[in-house]
Protein backbone atom coordinates (compact mmCIF):
# COMPACT_ATOMS: atom_id res chain seq x y z
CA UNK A 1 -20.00 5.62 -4.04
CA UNK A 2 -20.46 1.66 -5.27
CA UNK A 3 -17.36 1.82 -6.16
CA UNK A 4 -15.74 3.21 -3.29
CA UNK A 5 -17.37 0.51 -1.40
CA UNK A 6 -16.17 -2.12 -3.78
CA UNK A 7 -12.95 -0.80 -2.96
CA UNK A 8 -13.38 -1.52 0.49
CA UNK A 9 -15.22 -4.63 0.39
CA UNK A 10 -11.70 -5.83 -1.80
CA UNK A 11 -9.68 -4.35 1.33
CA UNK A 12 -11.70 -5.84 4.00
CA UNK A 13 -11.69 -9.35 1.71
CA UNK A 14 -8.06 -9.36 1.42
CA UNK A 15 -7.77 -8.58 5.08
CA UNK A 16 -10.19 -11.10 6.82
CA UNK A 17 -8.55 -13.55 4.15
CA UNK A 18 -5.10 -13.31 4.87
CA UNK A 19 -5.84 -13.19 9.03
CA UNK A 20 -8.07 -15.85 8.73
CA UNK A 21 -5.96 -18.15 6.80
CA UNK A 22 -2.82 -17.44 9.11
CA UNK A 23 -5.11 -18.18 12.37
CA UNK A 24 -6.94 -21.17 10.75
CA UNK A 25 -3.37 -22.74 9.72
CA UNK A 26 -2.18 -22.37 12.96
CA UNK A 27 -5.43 -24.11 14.70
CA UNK A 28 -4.85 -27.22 12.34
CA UNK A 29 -1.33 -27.26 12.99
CA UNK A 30 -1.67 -26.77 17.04
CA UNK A 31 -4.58 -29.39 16.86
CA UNK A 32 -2.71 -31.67 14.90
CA UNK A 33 0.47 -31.57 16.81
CA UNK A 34 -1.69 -31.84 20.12
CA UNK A 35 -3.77 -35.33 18.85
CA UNK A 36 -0.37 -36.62 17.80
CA UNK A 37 1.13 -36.00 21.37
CA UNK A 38 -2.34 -36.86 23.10
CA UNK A 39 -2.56 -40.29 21.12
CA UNK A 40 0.79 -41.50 21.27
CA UNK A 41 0.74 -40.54 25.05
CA UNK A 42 -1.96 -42.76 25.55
CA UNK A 43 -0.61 -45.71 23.00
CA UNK A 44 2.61 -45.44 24.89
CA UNK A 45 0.99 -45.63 28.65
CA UNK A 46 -1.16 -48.78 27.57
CA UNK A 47 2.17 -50.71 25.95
CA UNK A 48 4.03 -49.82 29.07
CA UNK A 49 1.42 -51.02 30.94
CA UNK A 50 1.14 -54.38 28.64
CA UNK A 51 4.51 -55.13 28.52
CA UNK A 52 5.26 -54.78 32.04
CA UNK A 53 2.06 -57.44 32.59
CA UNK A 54 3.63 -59.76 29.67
CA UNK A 55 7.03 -60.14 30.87
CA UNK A 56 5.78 -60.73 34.35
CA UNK A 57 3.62 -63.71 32.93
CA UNK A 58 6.44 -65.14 31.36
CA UNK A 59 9.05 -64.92 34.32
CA UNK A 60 6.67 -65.54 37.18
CA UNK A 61 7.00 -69.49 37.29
CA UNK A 62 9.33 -71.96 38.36
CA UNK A 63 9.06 -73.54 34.35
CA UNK A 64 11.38 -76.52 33.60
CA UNK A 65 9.52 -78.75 30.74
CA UNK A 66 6.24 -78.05 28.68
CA UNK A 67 3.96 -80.07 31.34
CA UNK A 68 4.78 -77.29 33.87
CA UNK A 69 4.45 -74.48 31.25
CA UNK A 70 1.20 -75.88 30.56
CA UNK A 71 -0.22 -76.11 34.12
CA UNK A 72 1.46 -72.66 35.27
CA UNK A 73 -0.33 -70.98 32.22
CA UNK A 74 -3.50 -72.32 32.81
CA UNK A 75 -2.76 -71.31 37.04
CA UNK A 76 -2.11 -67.90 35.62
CA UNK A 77 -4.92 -67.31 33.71
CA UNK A 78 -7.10 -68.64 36.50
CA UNK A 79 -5.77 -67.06 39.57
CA UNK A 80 -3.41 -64.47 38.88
CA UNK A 81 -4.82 -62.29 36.12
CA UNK A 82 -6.62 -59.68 37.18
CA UNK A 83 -7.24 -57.33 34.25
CA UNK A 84 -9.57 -59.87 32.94
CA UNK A 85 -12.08 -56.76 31.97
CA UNK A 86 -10.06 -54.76 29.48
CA UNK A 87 -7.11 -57.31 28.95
CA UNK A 88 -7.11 -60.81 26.64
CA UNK A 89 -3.83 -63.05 28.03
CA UNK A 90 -2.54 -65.60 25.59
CA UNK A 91 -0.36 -68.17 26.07
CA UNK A 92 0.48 -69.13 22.63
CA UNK A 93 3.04 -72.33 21.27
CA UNK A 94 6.13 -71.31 19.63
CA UNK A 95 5.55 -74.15 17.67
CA UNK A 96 2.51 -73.79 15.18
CA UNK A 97 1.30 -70.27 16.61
CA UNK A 98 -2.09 -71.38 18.15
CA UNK A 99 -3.47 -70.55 21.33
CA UNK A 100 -2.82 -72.89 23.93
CA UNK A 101 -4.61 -71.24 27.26
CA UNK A 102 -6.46 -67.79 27.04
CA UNK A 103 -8.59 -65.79 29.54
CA UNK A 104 -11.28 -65.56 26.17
CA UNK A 105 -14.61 -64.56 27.28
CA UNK A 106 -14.54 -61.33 28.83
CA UNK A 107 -15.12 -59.61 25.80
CA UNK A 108 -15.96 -61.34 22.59
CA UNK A 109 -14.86 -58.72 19.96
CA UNK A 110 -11.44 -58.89 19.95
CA UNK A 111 -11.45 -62.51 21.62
CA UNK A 112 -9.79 -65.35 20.53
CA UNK A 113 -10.36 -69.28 21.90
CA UNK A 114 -7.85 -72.14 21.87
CA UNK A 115 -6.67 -73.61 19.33
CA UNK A 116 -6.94 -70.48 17.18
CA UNK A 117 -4.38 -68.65 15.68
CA UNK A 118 -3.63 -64.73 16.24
CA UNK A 119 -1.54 -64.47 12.93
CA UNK A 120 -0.45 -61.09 14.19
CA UNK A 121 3.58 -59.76 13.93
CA UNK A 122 4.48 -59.29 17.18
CA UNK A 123 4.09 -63.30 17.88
CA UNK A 124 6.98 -64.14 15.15
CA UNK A 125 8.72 -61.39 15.93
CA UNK A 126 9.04 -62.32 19.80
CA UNK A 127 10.28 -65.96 18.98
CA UNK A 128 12.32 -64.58 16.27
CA UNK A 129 14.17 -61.74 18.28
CA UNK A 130 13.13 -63.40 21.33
CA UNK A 131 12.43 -60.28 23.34
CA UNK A 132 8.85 -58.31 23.98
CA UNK A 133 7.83 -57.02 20.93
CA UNK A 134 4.30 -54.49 20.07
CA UNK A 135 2.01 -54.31 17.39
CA UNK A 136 -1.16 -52.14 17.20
CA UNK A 137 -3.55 -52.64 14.32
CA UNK A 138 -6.62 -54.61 13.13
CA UNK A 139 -7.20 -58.15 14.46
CA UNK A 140 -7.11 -60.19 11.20
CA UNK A 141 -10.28 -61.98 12.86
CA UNK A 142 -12.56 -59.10 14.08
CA UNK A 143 -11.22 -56.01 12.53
CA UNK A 144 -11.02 -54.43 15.57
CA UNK A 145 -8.45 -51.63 17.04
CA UNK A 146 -6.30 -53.44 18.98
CA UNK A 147 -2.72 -53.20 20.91
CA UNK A 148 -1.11 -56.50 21.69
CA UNK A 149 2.21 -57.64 23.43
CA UNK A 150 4.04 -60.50 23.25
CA UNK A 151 6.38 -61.67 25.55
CA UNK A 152 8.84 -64.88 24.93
CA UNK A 153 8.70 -67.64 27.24
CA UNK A 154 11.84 -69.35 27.34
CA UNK A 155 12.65 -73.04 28.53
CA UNK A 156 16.12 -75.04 28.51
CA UNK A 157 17.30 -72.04 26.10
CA UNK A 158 13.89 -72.55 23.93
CA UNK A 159 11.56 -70.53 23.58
CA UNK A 160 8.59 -73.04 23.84
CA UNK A 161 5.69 -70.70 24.04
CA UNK A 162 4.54 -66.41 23.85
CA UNK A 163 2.52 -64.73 26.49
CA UNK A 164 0.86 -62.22 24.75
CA UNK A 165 -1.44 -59.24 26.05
CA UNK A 166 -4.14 -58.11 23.57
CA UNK A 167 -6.12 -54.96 24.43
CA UNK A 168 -8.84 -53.59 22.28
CA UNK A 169 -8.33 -49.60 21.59
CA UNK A 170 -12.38 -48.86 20.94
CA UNK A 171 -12.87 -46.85 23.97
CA UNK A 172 -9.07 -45.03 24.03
CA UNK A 173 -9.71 -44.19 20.29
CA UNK A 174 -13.14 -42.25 21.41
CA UNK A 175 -11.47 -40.77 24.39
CA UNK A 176 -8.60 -39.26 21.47
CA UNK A 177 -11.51 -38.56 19.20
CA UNK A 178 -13.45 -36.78 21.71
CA UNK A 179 -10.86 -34.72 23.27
CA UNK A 180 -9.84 -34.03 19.17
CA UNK A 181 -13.08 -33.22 19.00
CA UNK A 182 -13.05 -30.49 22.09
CA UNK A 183 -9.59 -29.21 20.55
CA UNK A 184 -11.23 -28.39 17.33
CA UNK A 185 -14.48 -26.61 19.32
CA UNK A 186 -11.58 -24.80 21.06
CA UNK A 187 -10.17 -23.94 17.44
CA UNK A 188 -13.25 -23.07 16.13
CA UNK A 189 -14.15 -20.40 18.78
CA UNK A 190 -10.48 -18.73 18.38
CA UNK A 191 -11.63 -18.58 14.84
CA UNK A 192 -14.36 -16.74 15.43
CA UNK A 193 -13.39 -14.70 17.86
CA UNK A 194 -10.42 -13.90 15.73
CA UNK A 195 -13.18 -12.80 12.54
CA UNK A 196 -15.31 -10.96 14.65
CA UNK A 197 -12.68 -8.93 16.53
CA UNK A 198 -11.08 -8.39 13.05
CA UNK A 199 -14.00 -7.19 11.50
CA UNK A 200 -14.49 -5.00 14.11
CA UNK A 201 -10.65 -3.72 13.74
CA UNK A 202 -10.94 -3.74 10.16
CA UNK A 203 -14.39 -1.66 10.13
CA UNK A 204 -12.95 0.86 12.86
CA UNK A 205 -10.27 1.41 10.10
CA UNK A 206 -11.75 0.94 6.84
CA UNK A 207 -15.09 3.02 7.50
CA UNK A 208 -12.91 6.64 9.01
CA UNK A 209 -10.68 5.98 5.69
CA UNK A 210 -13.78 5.56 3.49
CA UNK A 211 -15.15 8.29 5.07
CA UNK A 212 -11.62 10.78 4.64
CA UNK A 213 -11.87 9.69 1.04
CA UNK A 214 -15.30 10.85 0.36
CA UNK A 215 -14.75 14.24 1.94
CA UNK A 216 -10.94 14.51 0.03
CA UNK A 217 -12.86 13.68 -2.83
CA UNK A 218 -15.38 16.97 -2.29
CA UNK A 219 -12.10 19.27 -1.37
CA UNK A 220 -10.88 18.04 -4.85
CA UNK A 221 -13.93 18.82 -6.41
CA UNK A 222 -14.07 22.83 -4.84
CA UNK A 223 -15.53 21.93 -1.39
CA UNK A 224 -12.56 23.74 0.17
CA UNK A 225 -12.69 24.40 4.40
CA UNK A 226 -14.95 21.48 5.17
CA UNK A 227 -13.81 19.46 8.27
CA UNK A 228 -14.17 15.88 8.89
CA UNK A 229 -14.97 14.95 12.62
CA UNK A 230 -12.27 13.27 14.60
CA UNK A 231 -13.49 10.22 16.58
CA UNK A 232 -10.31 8.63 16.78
CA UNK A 233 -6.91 9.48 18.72
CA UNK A 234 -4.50 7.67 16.84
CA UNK A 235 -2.97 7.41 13.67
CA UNK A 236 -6.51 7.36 11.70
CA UNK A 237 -6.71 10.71 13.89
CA UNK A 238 -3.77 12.25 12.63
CA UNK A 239 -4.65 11.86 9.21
CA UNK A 240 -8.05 13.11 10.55
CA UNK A 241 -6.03 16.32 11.46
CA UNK A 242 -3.98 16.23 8.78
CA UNK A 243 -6.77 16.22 6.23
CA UNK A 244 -8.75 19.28 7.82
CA UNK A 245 -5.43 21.58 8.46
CA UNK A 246 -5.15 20.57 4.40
CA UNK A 247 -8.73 21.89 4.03
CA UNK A 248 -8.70 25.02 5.87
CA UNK A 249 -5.24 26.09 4.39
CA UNK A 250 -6.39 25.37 0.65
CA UNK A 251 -9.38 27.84 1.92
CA UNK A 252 -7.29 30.23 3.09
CA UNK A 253 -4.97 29.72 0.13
CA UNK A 254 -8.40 30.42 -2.49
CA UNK A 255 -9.40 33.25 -0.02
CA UNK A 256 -6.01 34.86 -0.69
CA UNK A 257 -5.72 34.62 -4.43
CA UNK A 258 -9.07 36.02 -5.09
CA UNK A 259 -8.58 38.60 -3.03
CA UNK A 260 -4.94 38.72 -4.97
CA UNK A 261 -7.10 38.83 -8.42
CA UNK A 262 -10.01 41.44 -6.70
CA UNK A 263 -6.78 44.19 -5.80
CA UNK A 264 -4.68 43.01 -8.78
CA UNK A 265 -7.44 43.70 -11.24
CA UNK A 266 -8.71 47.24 -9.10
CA UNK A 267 -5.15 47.82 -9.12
CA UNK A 268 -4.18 47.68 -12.76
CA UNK A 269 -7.62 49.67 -13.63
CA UNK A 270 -7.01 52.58 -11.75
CA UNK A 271 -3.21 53.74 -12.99
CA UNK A 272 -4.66 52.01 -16.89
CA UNK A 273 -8.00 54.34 -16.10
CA UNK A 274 -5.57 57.30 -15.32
CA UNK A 275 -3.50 56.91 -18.52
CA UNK A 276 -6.25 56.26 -20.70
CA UNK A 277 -8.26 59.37 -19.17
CA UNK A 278 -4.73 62.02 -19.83
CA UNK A 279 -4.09 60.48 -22.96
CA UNK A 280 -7.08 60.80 -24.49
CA UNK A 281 -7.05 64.07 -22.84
CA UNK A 282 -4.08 65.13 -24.14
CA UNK A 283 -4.57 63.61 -27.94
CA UNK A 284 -7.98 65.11 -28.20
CA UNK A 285 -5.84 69.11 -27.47
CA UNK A 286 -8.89 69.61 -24.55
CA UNK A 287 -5.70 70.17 -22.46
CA UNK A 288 -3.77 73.81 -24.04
CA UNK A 289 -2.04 74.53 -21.14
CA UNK A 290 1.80 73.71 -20.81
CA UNK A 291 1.61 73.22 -17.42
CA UNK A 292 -1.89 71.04 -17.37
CA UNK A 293 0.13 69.05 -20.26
CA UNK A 294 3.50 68.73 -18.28
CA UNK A 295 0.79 67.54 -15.02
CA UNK A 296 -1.04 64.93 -17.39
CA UNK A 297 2.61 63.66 -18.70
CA UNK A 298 3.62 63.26 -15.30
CA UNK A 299 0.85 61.05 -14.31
CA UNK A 300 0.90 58.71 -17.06
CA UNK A 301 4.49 58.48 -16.69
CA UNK A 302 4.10 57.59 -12.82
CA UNK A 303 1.02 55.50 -13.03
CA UNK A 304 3.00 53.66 -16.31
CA UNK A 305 6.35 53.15 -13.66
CA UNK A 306 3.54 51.64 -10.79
CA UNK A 307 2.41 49.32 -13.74
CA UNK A 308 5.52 48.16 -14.47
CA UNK A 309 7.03 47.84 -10.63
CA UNK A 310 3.42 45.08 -10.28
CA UNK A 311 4.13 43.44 -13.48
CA UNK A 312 7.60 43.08 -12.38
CA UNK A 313 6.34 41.83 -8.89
CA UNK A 314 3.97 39.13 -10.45
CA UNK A 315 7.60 38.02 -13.09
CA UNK A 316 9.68 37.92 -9.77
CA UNK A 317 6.73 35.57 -8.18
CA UNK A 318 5.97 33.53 -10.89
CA UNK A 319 9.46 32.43 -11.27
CA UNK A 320 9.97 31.96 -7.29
CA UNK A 321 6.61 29.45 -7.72
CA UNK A 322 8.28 27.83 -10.83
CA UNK A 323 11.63 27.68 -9.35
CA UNK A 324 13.37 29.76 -12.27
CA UNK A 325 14.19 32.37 -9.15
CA UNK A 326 18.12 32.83 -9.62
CA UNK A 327 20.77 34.83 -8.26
CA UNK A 328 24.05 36.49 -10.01
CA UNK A 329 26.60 36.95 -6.99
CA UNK A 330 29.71 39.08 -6.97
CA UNK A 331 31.24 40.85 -4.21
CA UNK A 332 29.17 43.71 -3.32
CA UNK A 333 29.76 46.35 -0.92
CA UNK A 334 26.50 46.66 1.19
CA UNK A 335 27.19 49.88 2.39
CA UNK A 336 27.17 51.55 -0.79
CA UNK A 337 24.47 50.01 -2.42
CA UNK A 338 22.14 51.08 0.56
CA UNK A 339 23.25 54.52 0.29
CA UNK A 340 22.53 54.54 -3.54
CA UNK A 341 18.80 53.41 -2.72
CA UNK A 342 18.44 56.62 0.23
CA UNK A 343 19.88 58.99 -2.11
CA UNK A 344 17.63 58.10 -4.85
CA UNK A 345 14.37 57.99 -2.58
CA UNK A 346 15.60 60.95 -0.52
CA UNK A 347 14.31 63.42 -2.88
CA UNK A 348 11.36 61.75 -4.12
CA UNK A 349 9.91 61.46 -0.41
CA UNK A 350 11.03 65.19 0.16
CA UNK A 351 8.44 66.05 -2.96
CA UNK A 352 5.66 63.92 -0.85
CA UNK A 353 6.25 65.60 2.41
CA UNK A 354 8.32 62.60 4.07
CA UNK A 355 11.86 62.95 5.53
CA UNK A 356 14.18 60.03 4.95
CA UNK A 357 17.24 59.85 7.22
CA UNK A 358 19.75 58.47 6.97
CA UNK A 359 21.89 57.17 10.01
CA UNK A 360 25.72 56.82 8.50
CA UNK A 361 28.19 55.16 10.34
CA UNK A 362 32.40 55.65 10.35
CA UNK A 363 32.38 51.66 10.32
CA UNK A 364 33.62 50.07 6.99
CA UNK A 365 31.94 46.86 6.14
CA UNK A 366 34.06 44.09 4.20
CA UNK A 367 32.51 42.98 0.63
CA UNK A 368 29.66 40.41 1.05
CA UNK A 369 29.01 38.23 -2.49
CA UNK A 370 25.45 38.90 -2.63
CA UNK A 371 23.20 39.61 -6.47
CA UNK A 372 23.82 43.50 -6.21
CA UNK A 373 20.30 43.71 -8.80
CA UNK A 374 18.41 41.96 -6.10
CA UNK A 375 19.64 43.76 -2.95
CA UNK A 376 18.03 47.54 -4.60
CA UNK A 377 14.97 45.42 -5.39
CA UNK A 378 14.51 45.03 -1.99
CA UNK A 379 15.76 48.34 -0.48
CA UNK A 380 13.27 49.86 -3.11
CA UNK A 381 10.13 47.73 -2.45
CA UNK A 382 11.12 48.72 1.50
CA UNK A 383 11.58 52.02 1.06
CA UNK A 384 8.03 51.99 -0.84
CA UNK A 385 6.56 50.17 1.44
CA UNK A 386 7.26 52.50 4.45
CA UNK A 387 5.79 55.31 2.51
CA UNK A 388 2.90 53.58 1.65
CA UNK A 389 2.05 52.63 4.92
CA UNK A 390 3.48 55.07 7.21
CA UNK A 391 3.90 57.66 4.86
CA UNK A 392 1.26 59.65 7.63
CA UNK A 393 4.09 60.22 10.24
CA UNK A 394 6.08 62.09 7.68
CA UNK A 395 9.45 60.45 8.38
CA UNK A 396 11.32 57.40 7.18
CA UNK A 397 15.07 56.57 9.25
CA UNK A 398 17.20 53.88 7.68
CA UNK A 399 20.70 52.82 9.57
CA UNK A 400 23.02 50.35 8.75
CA UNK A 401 25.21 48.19 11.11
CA UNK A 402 27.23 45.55 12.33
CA UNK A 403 26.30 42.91 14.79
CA UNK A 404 29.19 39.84 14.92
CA UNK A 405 29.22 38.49 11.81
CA UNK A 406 26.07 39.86 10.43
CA UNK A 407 25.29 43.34 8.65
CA UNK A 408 21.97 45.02 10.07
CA UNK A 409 20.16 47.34 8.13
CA UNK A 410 16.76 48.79 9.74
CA UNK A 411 14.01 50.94 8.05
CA UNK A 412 11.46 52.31 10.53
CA UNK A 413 8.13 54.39 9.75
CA UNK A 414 6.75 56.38 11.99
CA UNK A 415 3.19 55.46 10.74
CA UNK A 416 -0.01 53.14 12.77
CA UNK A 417 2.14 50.09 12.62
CA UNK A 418 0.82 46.72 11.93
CA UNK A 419 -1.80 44.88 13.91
CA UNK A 420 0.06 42.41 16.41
CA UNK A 421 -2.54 39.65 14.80
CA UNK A 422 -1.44 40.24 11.11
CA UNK A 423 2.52 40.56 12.07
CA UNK A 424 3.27 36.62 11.72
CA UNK A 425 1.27 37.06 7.84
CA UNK A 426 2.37 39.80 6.30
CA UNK A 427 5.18 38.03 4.32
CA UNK A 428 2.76 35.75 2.83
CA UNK A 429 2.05 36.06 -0.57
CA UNK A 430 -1.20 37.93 -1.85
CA UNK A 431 -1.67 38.79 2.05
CA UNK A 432 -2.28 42.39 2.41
CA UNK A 433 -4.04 42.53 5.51
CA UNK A 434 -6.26 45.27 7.52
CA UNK A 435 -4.00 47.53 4.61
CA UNK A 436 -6.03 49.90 1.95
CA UNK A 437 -2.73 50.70 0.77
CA UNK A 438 -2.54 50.07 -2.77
CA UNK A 439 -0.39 46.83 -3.85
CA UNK A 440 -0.66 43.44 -4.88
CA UNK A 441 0.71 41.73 -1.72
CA UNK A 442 3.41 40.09 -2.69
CA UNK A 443 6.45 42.59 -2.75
CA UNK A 444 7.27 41.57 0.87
CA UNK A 445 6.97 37.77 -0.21
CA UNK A 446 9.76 38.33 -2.84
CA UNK A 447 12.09 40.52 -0.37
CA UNK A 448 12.01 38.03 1.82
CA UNK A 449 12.88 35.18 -0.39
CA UNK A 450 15.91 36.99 -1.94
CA UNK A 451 16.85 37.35 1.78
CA UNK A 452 17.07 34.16 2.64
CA UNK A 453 18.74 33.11 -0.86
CA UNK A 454 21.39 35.10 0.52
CA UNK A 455 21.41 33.21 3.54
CA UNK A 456 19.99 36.23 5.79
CA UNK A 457 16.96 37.09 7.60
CA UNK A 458 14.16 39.13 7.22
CA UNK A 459 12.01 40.41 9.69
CA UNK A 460 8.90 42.42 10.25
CA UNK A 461 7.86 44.14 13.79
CA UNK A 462 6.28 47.08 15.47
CA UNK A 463 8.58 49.44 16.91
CA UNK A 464 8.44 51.44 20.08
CA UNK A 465 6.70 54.54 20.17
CA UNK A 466 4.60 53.18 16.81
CA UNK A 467 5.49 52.77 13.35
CA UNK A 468 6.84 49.84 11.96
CA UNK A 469 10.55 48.29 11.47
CA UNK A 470 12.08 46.47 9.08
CA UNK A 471 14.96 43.97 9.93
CA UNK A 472 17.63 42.83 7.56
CA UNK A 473 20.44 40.64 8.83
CA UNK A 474 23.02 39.74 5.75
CA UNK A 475 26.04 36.95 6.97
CA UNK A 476 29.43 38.90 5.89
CA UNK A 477 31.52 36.38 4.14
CA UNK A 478 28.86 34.18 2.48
């Protein structure tokens, strides 16, 4: 039992691992891709936005000389810019790099006063390239987040000075972190939703198995007919099914061959009990009469020829189970080997009190290739068979025919017939039935396999006005 449930635990481990891992990689990667797209959506909004106010400040003036530069700067800063709140403007001298005018005050952390110098990229790179260039990074001063924009300002084809736009990114960086941080909450519960309805899936799977194992495990061990119970309709159902039609058939199958050993052992004693008894009989000269000798001769000598018909039953079986069960065809003419068989029972059933007819037809049959050997085995066991069972209505009929293709040949009793519930079993092997007929139950097993070696059919039925038929159906040309 531990280590069945070891077994399980390692099934359910390698399950929730392998989900788990697929799910949780695909969180990361969806969260990652989604604070990539969040963050440079908000980057690129706030440079559009500072770019657009930077190139206005540089072309919104009527600028000839530096004395006009100066005072429409310092106008600018005064009376024009409005973002005052979020949003440092510089205007900074192409010259040395220092600030010149700034709206410095508003907010002191990121901040910088005249006559200081930014020392950031973007201001080189504007009177280098002399177009709007963007940096985001730390302010060399204050080490804060910050996105600023420079902007060229350009006088008598010089650019004299930079407007630049300086933002600080503190409170978009918590906004990114924050929603990052609702994305991964997000994540997580998929996560756990994803273990928990996985562990459910898992046990629903993992606990019917465990519990098919355990009962497979007692039908191995001798526990043969017990029945799981089916909760499920779906494939764990099948093999539900599956499992219990398993069960009850390996019962049936044990049922059968004791009751095969039971009639094959009562079976062998009474002709070996009959032998031994006139033998013995016979040795010990208590028997003097001719006649009483001649009658104790003839018994052994019929109950030895019953011995060796069952042995020769149980050969023929155990090499159909083995697969050694062969066949020597040659062309055979049906007819004529059927008549052999009637002609050799005739008189013995005429000694018991049973008539065998025999219904001849003018029709001649072609030559079918068929194992001549095997085709009396089974006229013989048939012809036994009928007198065994229906031997009471005193009269066997055999006929033989042709049907398209096919030859027929029927043997009817007139006995009781077979009970309509034990007609689809009687072919089974070691199945003998309602029957106290003697017999080990698996004559009709080996008829009908040689039947259908030959590619014909074999079948068993009640016929009208009682007794029982036999079927044979042989293709002609096979």
């Amino acid at each position: 039992m531990e280590a069945r449930q070891k077994k399980f635990k390692g099934i359910r481990k390698r399950w929730m691992v392998n989900s788990i891992s697929v799910v949780l990689l695909i969180v990361l990667l969806a969260v990652t891709a989604f604070s990539i797209a969040l963050a440079g959506y908000y980057y690129s909004s706030m440079s559009f936005e500072l770019k657009g106010k930077a190139e206005s400040a540089v072309s919104g003036g009527n600028i000839s000389n530096k004395n006009d530069y100066l005072t429409y700067a310092q106008e600018y800063v005064t009376n024009r810019f409005g973002d005052q709140d979020h949003i440092q403007v510089q205007f900074i001298s192409a010259a040395d790099g220092t600030v010149q005018v700034s709206s410095y005050g508003m907010d002191e952390s990121y901040g910088l006063s005249t006559g200081t110098a930014p020392g950031t990229p973007d201001i080189a790179e504007a009177i280098e390239k002399v177009e709007t260039r963007i940096w985001t990074g730390s302010d060399p001063h204050t080490g804060e987040h910050i996105m600023a924009v420079s902007s060229p300002l350009v006088i008598n084809g010089q650019v004299e000075a930079v407007a630049r736009m300086v933002t600080s990114l503190r409170l978009v960086d918590w906004q990114i972190a924050a929603v990052i941080g609702i994305a991964l909450a997000v994540g997580a519960l998929i996560l756990a939703l994803v273990y928990f309805s996985n562990l459910y899936f898992v046990r629903s799977i993992v606990e019917p198995v465990a519990g098919i194992t355990e009962t497979a495990k007692r039908i191995a061990a001798g526990s043969y007919g017990i029945q799981i119970e089916k909760k499920f309709d779906d494939e764990i159902g099948d093999l539900t099914d599956t499992i219990n039609d398993m069960s009850l058939k390996i019962k049936q199958s044990e049922k059968m061959k004791s009751e095969f050993i039971a009639s094959v052992s009562h079976e062998l004693r009474t002709p070996l009990t009959a032998i031994n008894g006139w033998a013995e009989t016979i040795q010990n000269g208590e028997v003097r009469d001719a006649e009483d000798v001649r009658k104790g001769m003839g018994i052994i000598v019929s109950e030895a020829r019953r011995l060796t018909n069952m042995v020769e039953e149980l050969l023929e079986f155990s090499r159909i189970e083995d697969g050694r069960f062969t066949l020597s065809i040659e062309s055979v003419d049906i007819k004529a080997e059927l008549e052999d068989a009637v002609y050799t029972y005739k008189e013995f059933f005429r000694k018991e009190g049973i008539a065998l007819n025999y219904e001849d037809t003018e029709e001649e049959f072609p030559t079918i290739e068929a194992d001549p050997e095997r085709l009396r085995q089974v006229f013989s066991n048939l012809f036994d068979n009928a007198a065994k069972h229906g031997g009471s209505g005193k009269r066997i009929d055999t006929a033989i025919g042709r049907e398209e293709d096919s030859v027929v040949i029927t043997i009817r009793d007139y006995g009781p017939g077979i009970p309509e519930e034990e007609l689809p079993h009687v072919k089974y092997k070691f199945y003998k039935g309602s029957s106290k007929a003697r017999g080990s139950g698996i004559g009709l097993a080996v008829c009908d396999e040689i039947i259908s070696r030959h590619n014909g059919t074999l079948d068993i039925g009640n016929a009208e006005g009682g007794g029982c038929v036999v079927t044979i159906c042989l293709p002609i040309g096979t």
